[in-house]
C-alpha atoms as a PDB file:
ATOM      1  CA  UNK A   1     -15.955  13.282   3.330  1.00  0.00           C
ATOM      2  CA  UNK A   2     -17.341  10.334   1.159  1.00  0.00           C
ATOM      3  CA  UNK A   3     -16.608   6.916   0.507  1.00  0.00           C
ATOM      4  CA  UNK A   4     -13.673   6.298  -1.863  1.00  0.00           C
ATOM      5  CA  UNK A   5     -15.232   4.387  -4.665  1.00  0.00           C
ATOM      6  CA  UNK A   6     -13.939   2.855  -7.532  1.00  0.00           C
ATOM      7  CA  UNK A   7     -15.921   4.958 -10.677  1.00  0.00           C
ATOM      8  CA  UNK A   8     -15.917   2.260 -13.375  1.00  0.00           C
ATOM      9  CA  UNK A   9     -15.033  -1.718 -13.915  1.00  0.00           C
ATOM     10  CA  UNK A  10     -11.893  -1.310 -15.402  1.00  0.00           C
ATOM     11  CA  UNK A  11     -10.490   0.537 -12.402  1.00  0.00           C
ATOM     12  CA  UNK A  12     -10.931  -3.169 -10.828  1.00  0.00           C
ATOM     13  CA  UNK A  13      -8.792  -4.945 -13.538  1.00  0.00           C
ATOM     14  CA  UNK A  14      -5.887  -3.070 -12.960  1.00  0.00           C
ATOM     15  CA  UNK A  15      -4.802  -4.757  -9.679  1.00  0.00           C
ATOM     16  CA  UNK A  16      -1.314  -5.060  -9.306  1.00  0.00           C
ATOM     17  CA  UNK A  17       0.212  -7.981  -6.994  1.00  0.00           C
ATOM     18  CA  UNK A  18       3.545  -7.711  -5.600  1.00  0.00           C
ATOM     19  CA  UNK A  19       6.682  -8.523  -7.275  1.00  0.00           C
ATOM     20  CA  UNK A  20       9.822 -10.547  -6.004  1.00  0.00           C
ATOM     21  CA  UNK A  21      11.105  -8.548  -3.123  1.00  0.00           C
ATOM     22  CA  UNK A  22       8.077  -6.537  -2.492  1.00  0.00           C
ATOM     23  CA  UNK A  23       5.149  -6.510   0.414  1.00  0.00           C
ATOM     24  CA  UNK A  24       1.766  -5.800   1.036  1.00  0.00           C
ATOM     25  CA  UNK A  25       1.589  -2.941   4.493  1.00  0.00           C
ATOM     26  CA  UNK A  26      -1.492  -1.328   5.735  1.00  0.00           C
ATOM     27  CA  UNK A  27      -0.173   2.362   6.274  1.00  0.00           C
ATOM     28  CA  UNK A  28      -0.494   3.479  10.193  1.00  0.00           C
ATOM     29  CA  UNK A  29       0.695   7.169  10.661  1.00  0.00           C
ATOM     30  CA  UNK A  30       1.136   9.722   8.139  1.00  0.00           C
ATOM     31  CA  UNK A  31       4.939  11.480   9.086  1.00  0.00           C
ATOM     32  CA  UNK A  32       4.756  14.555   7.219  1.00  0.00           C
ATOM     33  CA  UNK A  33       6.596  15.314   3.628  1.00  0.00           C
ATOM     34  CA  UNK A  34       6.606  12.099   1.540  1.00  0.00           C
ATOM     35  CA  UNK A  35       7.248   9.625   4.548  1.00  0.00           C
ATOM     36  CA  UNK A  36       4.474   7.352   6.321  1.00  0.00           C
ATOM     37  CA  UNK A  37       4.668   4.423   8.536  1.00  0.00           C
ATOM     38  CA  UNK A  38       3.391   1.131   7.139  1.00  0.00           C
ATOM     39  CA  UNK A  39       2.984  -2.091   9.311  1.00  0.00           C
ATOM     40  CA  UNK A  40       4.170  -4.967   6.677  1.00  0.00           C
ATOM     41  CA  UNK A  41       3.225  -8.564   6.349  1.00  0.00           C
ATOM     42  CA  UNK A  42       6.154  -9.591   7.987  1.00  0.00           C
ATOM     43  CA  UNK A  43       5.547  -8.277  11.063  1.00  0.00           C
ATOM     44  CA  UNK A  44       7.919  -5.413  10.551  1.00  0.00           C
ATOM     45  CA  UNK A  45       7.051  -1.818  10.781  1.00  0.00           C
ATOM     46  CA  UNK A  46       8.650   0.402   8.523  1.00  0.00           C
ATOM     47  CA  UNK A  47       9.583   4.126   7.138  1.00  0.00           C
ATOM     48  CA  UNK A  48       8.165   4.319   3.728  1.00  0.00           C
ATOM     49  CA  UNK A  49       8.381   6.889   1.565  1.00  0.00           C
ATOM     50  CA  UNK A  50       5.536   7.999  -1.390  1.00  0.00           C
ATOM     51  CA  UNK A  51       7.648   7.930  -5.280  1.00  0.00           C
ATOM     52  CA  UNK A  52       7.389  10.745  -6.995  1.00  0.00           C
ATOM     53  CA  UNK A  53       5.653   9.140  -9.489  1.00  0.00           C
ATOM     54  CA  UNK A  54       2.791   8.384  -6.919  1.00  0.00           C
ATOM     55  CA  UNK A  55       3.025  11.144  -5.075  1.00  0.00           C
ATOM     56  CA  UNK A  56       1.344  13.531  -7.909  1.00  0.00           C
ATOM     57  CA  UNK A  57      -1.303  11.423  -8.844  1.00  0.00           C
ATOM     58  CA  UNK A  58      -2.529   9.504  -5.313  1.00  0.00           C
ATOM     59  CA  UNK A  59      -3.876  10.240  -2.292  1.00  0.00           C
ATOM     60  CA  UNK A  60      -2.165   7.770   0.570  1.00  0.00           C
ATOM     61  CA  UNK A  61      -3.799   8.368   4.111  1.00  0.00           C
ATOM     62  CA  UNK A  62      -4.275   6.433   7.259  1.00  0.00           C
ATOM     63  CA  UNK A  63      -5.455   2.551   7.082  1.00  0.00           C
ATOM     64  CA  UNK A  64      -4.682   2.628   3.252  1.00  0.00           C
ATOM     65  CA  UNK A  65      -3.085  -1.115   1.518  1.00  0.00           C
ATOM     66  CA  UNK A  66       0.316  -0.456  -0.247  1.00  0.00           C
ATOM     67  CA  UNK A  67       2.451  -2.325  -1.428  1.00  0.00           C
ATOM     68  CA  UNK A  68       6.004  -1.354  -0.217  1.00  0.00           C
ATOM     69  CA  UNK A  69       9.231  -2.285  -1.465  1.00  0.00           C
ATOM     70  CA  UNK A  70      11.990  -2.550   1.269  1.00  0.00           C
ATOM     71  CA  UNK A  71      15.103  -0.931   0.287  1.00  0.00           C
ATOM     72  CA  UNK A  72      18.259  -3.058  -0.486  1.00  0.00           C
ATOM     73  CA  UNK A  73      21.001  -1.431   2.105  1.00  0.00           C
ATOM     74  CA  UNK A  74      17.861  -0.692   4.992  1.00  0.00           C
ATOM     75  CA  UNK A  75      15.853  -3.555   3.969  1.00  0.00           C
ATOM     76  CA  UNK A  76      13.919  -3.530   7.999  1.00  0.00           C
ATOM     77  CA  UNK A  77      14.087   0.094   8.180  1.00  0.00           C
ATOM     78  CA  UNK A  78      12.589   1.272   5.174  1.00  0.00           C
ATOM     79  CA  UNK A  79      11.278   1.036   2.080  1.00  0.00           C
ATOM     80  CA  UNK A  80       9.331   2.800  -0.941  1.00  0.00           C
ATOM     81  CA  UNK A  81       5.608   3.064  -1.646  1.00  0.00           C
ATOM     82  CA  UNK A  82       4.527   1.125  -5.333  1.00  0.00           C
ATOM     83  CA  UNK A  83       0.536   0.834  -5.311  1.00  0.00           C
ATOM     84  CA  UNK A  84      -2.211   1.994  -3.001  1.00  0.00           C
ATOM     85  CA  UNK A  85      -4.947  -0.473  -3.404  1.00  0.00           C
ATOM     86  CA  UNK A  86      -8.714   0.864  -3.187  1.00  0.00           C
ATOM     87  CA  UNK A  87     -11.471  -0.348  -0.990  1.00  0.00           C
ATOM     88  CA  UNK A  88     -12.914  -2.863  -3.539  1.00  0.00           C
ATOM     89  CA  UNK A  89      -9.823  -4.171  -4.735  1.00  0.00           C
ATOM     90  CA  UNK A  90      -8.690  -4.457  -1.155  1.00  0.00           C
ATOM     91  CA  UNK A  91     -12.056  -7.070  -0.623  1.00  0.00           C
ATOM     92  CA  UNK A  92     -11.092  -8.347  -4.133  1.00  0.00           C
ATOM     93  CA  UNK A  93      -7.576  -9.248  -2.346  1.00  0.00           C
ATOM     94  CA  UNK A  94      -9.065 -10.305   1.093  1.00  0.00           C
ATOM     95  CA  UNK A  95     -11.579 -12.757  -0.894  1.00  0.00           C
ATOM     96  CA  UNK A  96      -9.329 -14.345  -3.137  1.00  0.00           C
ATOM     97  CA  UNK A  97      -6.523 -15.370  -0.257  1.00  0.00           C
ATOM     98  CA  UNK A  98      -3.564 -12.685  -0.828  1.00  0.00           C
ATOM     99  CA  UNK A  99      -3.861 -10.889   2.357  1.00  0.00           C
ATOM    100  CA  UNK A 100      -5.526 -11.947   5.632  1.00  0.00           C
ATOM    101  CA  UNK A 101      -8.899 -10.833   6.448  1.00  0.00           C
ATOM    102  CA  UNK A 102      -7.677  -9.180   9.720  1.00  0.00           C
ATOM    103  CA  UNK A 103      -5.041  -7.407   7.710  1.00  0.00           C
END
């Protein structure tokens, strides 16, 4: 298996922050199907769930930065899957202050 590397510079420009109502998580177990479970910033572990969308055009595994947005009836329960960050633009976002270097 290699390194997941980002093939050109405009890959890196396309970093998307999260939104009102929306988290970063670092993704801990892979459940099976379209659900993982993805410790959040706030300290809350939760059931998310890979879009559609996603789901046919990225690769989410173990250790992975997402940004997750908690559902509105289940908000600490669950939530669904927005963005997967890559390595660089994880160290881009570690770097410039919008998630903790320990994250």
């Amino acid at each position: 298996m290699g390194k997941r590397q980002v093939k050109s510079e405009s890959a890196l420009k396309e970093i998307r922050l999260p939104e009102e109502g929306e988290l970063f998580g670092r993704v801990l177990k892979m459940l099976g199907g379209e659900n993982v479970l993805i410790k959040c910033t706030d300290n809350v572990t939760r059931r998310g769930r890979i879009r559609g969308k996603l789901k046919r055009r990225v690769w989410i595994r173990d250790n992975d930065i997402v940004i997750i947005a908690p559902w509105d009836f289940n908000e600490a329960e669950k939530g669904d899957i927005v963005w997967r960050f890559t390595l660089p633009q994880v160290e881009w976002l570690k770097e410039n202050g919008h998630i903790p270097k320990d994250f």
